[in-house]
Protein backbone atom coordinates (compact mmCIF):
# COMPACT_ATOMS: atom_id res chain seq x y z
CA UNK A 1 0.00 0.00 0.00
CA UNK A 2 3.16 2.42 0.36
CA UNK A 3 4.43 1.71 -3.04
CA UNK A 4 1.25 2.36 -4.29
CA UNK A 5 0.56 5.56 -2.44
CA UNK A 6 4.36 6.25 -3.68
CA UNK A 7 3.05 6.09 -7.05
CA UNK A 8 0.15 7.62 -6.78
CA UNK A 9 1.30 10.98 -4.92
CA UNK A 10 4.44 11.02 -8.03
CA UNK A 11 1.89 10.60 -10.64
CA UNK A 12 -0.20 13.41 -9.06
CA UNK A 13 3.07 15.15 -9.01
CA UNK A 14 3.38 14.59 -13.00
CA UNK A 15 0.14 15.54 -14.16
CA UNK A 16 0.64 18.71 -12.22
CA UNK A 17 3.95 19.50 -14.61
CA UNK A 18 2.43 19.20 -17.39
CA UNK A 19 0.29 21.49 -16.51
CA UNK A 20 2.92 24.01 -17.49
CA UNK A 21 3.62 25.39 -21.12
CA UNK A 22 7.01 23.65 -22.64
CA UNK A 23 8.87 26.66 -22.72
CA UNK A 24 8.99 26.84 -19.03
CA UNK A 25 9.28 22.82 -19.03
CA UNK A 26 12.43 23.21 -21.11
CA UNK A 27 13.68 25.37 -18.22
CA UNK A 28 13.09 22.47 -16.07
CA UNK A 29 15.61 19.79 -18.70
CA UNK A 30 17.89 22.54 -19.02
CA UNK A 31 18.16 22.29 -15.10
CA UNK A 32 18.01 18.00 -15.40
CA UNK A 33 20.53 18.27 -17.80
CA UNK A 34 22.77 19.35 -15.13
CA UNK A 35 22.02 17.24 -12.90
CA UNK A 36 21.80 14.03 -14.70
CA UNK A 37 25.00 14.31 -16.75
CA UNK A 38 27.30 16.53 -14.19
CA UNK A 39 25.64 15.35 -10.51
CA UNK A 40 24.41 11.71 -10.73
CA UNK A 41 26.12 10.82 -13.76
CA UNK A 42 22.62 8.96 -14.60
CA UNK A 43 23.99 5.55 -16.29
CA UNK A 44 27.15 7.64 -18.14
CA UNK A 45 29.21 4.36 -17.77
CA UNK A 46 26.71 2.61 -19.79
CA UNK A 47 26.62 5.46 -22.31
CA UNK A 48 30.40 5.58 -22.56
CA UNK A 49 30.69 2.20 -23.40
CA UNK A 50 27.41 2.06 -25.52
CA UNK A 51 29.07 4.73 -27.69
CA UNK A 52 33.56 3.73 -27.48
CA UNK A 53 31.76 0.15 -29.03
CA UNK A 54 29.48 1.76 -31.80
CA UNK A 55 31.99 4.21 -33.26
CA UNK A 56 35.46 3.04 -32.70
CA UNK A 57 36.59 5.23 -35.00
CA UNK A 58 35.84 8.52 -33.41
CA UNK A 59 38.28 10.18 -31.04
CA UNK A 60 37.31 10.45 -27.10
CA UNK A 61 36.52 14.78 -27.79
CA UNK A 62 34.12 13.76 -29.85
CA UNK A 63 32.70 10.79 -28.17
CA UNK A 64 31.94 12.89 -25.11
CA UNK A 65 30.31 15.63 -27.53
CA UNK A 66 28.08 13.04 -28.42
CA UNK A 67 27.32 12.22 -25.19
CA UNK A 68 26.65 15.66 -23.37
CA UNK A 69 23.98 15.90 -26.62
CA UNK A 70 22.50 13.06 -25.78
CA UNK A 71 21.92 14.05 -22.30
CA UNK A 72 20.81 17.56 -23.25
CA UNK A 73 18.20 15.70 -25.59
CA UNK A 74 17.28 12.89 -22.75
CA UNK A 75 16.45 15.81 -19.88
CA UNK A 76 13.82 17.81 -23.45
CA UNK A 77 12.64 14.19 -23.79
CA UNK A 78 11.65 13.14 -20.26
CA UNK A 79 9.92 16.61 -20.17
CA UNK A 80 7.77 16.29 -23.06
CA UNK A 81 6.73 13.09 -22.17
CA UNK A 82 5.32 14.65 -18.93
CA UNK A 83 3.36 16.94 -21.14
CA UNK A 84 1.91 13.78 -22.73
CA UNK A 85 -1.01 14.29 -19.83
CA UNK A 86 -1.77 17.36 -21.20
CA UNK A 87 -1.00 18.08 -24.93
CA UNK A 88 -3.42 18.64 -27.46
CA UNK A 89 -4.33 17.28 -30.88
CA UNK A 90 -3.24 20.57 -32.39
CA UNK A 91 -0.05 20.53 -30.52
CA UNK A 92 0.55 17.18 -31.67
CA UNK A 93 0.02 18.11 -35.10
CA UNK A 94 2.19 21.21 -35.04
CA UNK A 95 5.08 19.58 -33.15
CA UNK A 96 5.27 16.15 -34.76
CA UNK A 97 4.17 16.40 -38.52
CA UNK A 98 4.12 13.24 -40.73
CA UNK A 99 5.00 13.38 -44.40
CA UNK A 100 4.80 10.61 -47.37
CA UNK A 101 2.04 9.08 -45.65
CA UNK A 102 -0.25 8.68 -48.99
CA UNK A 103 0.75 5.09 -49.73
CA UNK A 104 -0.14 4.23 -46.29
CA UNK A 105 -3.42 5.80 -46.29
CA UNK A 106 -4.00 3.86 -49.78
CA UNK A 107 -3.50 0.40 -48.34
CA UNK A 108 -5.98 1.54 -44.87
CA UNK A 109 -8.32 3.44 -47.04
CA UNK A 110 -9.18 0.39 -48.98
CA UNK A 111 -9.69 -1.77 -46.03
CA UNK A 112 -5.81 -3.66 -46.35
CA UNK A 113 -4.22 -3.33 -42.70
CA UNK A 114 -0.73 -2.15 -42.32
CA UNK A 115 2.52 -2.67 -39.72
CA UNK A 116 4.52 0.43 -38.81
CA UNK A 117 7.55 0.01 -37.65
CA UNK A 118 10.11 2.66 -35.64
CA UNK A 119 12.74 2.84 -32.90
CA UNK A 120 13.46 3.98 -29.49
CA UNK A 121 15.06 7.46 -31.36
CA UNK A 122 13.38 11.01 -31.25
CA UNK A 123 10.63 11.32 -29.01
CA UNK A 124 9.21 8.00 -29.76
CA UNK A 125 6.17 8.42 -27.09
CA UNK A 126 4.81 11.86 -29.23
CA UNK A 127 4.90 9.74 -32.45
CA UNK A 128 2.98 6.81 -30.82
CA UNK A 129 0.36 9.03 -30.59
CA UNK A 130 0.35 10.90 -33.86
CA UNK A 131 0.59 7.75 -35.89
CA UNK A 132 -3.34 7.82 -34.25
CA UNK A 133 -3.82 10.90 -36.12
CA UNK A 134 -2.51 11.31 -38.98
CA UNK A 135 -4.25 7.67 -40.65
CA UNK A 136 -7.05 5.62 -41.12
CA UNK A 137 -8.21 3.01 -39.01
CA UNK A 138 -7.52 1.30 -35.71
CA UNK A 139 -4.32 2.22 -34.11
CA UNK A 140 -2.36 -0.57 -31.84
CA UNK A 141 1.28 0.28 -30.75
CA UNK A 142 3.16 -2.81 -29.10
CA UNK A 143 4.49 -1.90 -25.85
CA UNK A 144 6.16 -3.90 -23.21
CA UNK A 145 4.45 -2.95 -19.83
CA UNK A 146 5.90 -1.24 -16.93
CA UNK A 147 7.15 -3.54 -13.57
CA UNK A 148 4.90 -1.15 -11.54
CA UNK A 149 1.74 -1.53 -12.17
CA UNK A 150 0.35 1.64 -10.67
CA UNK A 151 2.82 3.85 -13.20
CA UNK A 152 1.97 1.32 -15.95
CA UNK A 153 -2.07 2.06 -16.14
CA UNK A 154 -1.12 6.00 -16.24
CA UNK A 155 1.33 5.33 -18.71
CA UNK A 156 -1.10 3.24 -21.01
CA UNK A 157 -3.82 5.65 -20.53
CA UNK A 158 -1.98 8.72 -21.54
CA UNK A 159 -0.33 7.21 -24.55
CA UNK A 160 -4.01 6.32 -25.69
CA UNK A 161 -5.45 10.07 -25.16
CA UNK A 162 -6.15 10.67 -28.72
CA UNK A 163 -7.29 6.81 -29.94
CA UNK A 164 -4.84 4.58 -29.16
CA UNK A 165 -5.60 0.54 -28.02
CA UNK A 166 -2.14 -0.53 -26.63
CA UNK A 167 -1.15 -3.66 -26.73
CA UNK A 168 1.38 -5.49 -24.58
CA UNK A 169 4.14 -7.17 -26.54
CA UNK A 170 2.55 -10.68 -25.56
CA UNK A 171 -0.60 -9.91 -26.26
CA UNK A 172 0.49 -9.33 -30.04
CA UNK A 173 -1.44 -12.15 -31.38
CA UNK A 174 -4.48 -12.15 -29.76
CA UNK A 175 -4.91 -8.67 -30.62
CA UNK A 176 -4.14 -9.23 -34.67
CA UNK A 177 -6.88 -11.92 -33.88
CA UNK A 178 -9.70 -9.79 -32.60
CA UNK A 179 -8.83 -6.64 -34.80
CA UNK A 180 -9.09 -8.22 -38.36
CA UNK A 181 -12.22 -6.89 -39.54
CA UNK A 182 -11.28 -4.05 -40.41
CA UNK A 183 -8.27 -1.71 -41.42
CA UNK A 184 -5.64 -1.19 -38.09
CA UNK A 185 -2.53 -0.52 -38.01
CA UNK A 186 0.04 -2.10 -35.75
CA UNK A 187 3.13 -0.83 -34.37
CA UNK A 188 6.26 -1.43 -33.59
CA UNK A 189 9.53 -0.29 -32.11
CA UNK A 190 12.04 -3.28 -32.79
CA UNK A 191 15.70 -1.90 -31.31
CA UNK A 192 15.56 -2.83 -28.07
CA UNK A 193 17.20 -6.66 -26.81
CA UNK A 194 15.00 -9.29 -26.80
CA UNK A 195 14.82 -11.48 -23.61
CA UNK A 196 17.96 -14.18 -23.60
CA UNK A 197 15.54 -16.99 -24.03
CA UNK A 198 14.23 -15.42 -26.65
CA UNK A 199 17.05 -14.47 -28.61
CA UNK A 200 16.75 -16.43 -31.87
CA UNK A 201 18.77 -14.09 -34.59
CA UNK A 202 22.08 -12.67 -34.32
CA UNK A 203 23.41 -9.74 -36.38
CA UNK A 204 25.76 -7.16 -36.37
CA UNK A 205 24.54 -3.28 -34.92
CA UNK A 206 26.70 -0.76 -34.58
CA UNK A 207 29.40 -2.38 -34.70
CA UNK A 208 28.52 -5.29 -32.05
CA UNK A 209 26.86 -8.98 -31.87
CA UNK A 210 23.27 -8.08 -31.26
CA UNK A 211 20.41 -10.09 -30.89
CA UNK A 212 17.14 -8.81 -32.68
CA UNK A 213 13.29 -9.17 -32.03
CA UNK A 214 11.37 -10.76 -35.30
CA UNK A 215 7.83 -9.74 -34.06
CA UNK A 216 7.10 -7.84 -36.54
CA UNK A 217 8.87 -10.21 -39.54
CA UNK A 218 6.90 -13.26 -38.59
CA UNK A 219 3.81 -11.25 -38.37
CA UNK A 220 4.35 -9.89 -41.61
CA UNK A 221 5.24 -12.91 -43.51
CA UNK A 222 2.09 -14.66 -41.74
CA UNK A 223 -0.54 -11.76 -42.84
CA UNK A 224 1.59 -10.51 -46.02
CA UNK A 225 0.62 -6.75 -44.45
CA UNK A 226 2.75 -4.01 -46.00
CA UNK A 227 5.59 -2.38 -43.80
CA UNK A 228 6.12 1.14 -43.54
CA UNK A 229 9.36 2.31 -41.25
CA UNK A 230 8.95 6.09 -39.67
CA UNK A 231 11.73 7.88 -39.68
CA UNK A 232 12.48 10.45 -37.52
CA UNK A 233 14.05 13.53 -37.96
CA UNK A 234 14.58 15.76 -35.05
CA UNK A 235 14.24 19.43 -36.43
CA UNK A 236 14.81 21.51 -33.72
CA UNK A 237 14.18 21.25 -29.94
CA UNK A 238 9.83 20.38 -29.23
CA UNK A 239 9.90 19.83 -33.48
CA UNK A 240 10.11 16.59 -35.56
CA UNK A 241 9.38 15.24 -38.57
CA UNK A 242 8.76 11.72 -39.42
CA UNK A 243 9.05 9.95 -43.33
CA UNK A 244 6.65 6.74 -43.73
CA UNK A 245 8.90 5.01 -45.67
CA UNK A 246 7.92 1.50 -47.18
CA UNK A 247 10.17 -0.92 -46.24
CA UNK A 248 8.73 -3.97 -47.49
CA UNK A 249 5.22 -4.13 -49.97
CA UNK A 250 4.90 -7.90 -50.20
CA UNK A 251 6.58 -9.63 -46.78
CA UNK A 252 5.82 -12.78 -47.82
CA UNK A 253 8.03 -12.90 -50.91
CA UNK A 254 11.28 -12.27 -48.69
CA UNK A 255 13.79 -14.37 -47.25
CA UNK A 256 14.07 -15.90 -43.71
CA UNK A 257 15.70 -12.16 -41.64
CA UNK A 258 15.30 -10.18 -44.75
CA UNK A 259 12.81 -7.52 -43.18
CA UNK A 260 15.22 -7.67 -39.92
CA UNK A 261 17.75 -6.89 -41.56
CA UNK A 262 15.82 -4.23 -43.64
CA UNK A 263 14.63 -2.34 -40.49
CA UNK A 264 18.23 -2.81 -38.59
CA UNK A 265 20.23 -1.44 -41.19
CA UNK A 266 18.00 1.41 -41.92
CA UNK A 267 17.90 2.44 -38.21
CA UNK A 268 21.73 2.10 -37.96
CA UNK A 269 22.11 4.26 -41.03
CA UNK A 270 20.32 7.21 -39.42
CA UNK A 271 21.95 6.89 -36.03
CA UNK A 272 25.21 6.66 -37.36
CA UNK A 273 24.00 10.01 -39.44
CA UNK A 274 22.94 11.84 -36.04
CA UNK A 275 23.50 9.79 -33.23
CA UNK A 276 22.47 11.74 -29.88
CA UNK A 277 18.48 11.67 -30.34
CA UNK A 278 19.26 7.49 -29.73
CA UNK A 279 18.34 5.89 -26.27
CA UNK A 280 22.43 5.41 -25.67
CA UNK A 281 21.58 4.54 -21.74
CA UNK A 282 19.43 1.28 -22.67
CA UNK A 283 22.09 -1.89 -22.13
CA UNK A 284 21.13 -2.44 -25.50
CA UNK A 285 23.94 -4.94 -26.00
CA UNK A 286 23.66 -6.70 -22.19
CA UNK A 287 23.40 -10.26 -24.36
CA UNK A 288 26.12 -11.90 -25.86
CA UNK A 289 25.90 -14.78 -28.44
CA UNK A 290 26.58 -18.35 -27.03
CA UNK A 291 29.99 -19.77 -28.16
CA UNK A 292 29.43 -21.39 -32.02
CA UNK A 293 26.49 -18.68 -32.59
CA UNK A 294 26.50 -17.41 -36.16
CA UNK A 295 25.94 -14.07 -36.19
CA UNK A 296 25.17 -12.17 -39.89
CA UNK A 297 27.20 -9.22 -41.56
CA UNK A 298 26.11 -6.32 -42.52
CA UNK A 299 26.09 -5.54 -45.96
């Protein structure tokens, strides 16, 4: 009952933030920044290592450029999530503007369902929402739920403010099941590790052995639904825009790991391109492969 009235009083806390405009929020990250990156050193040794591994190339200077960036970004990012409680359609709109989505709207305009398919870079929480309004049809963004539960029904319900029907990850199927009468559109953000059990196909990411999740490969070669990756651009600090880009038309003509690799090496171009808007303090590379694992080349 503590934890919970924890959770609740810091979620009152929260919704109380965002109460403010994010000019005076921003005032707030630069503030975090400070303290995350200079103070507590929030998970820099992870960061650090996350970045010496991906771009062994670059000199330390620049490495720690990189860094302080991505810090700068994190403290902008935890802030406009907070808004999240609060932010309107129009805001939404404004701040986070889709483009190229015409082939998409094609496909949910005639009734055909499509899979989206992103990554943990930019403010991935603003887009989850605007993929809701800017097409057709059902919206269902894969998520993998929060260890507290109080924080995790706040989290679900403002992430489906404007439409949204979340879906945890293992509740993929079932939902694919009870949604295909109509148009939807599911979605999915396919950068972070899979569990170590579940760890099935080996590549190389930035540089490094990573394991990938094939959700949303088997689910397209099983329904033959077209896949469209959004790709973020950060334009300036509270401003993105995102390119619906088809990655794959017809699924089920590909090779085994064909769309996995599509998706990785697309979201590995566009870090490498502008890496700080990336979520650098995720142990994204915690796994290793078992001795006598083949792991594939990139291209």
């Amino acid at each position: 009952m503590i934890k919970k009235g924890i959770s609740l009083m810091g979620i009152f806390f929260l919704s109380a933030l965002s109460l403010f405009p994010l000019p005076i929020l921003y005032l707030l990250a630069d503030g975090s920044y400070l303290l995350l990156y200079h103070v507590f050193g929030y998970r820099k040794t992870v960061v650090r290592e996350n970045l010496l591994k991906a771009f062994p190339w670059k000199t330390l200077p620049e490495i720690v450029e990189i860094e302080k960036r991505y810090y700068k970004y994190l403290a902008s990012l935890i802030f406009e999530v907070v808004k999240m409680t609060t932010i309107s359609k129009r805001a939404i709109r404004k701040r986070f503007v889709f483009k190229h989505t015409e082939l998409a709207e094609t496909y949910l305009k005639s009734g055909q369902s499509v899979l989206f398919c992103s990554a943990h870079y930019g403010n991935w929480e603003w887009g989850t929402i605007g993929i809701g309004l800017n097409f057709s049809g059902s919206h269902y963004p894969i998520y993998k739920p929060l260890s507290n539960p109080v924080f995790d029904i706040w989290f679900r319900k403002i992430r489906s403010r404007f439409g949204n029907h979340m879906v945890a990850m293992r509740q993929t199927m079932r939902a694919l099941t009870l949604s295909k009468n109509g148009p939807t559109s599911f979605s999915f953000g396919n950068d972070q590790a899979p569990a170590k059990d579940e760890s099935h196909y080996w590549t190389t990411f930035l540089n490094q052995p990573a394991a990938i999740q094939l959700g949303i490969e088997k689910i397209a070669k099983k329904t033959n639904r077209p896949i469209f990756y959004l790709k973020v651009k950060v334009l300036k600090r509270g401003y993105y825009e995102v390119d619906c880009v088809p990655l794959c038309l017809n699924p089920k003509k590909t090779e085994n790991f064909e769309i996995t690799e599509m998706h990785t090496r697309l979201l590995e171009g566009i870090i490498q391109q502008e890496p700080a808007y990336w979520l650098w303090s995720h142990r994204r590379w915690k796994h290793k492969p078992p001795p006598g694992t083949l792991v594939a080349q990139a291209n």
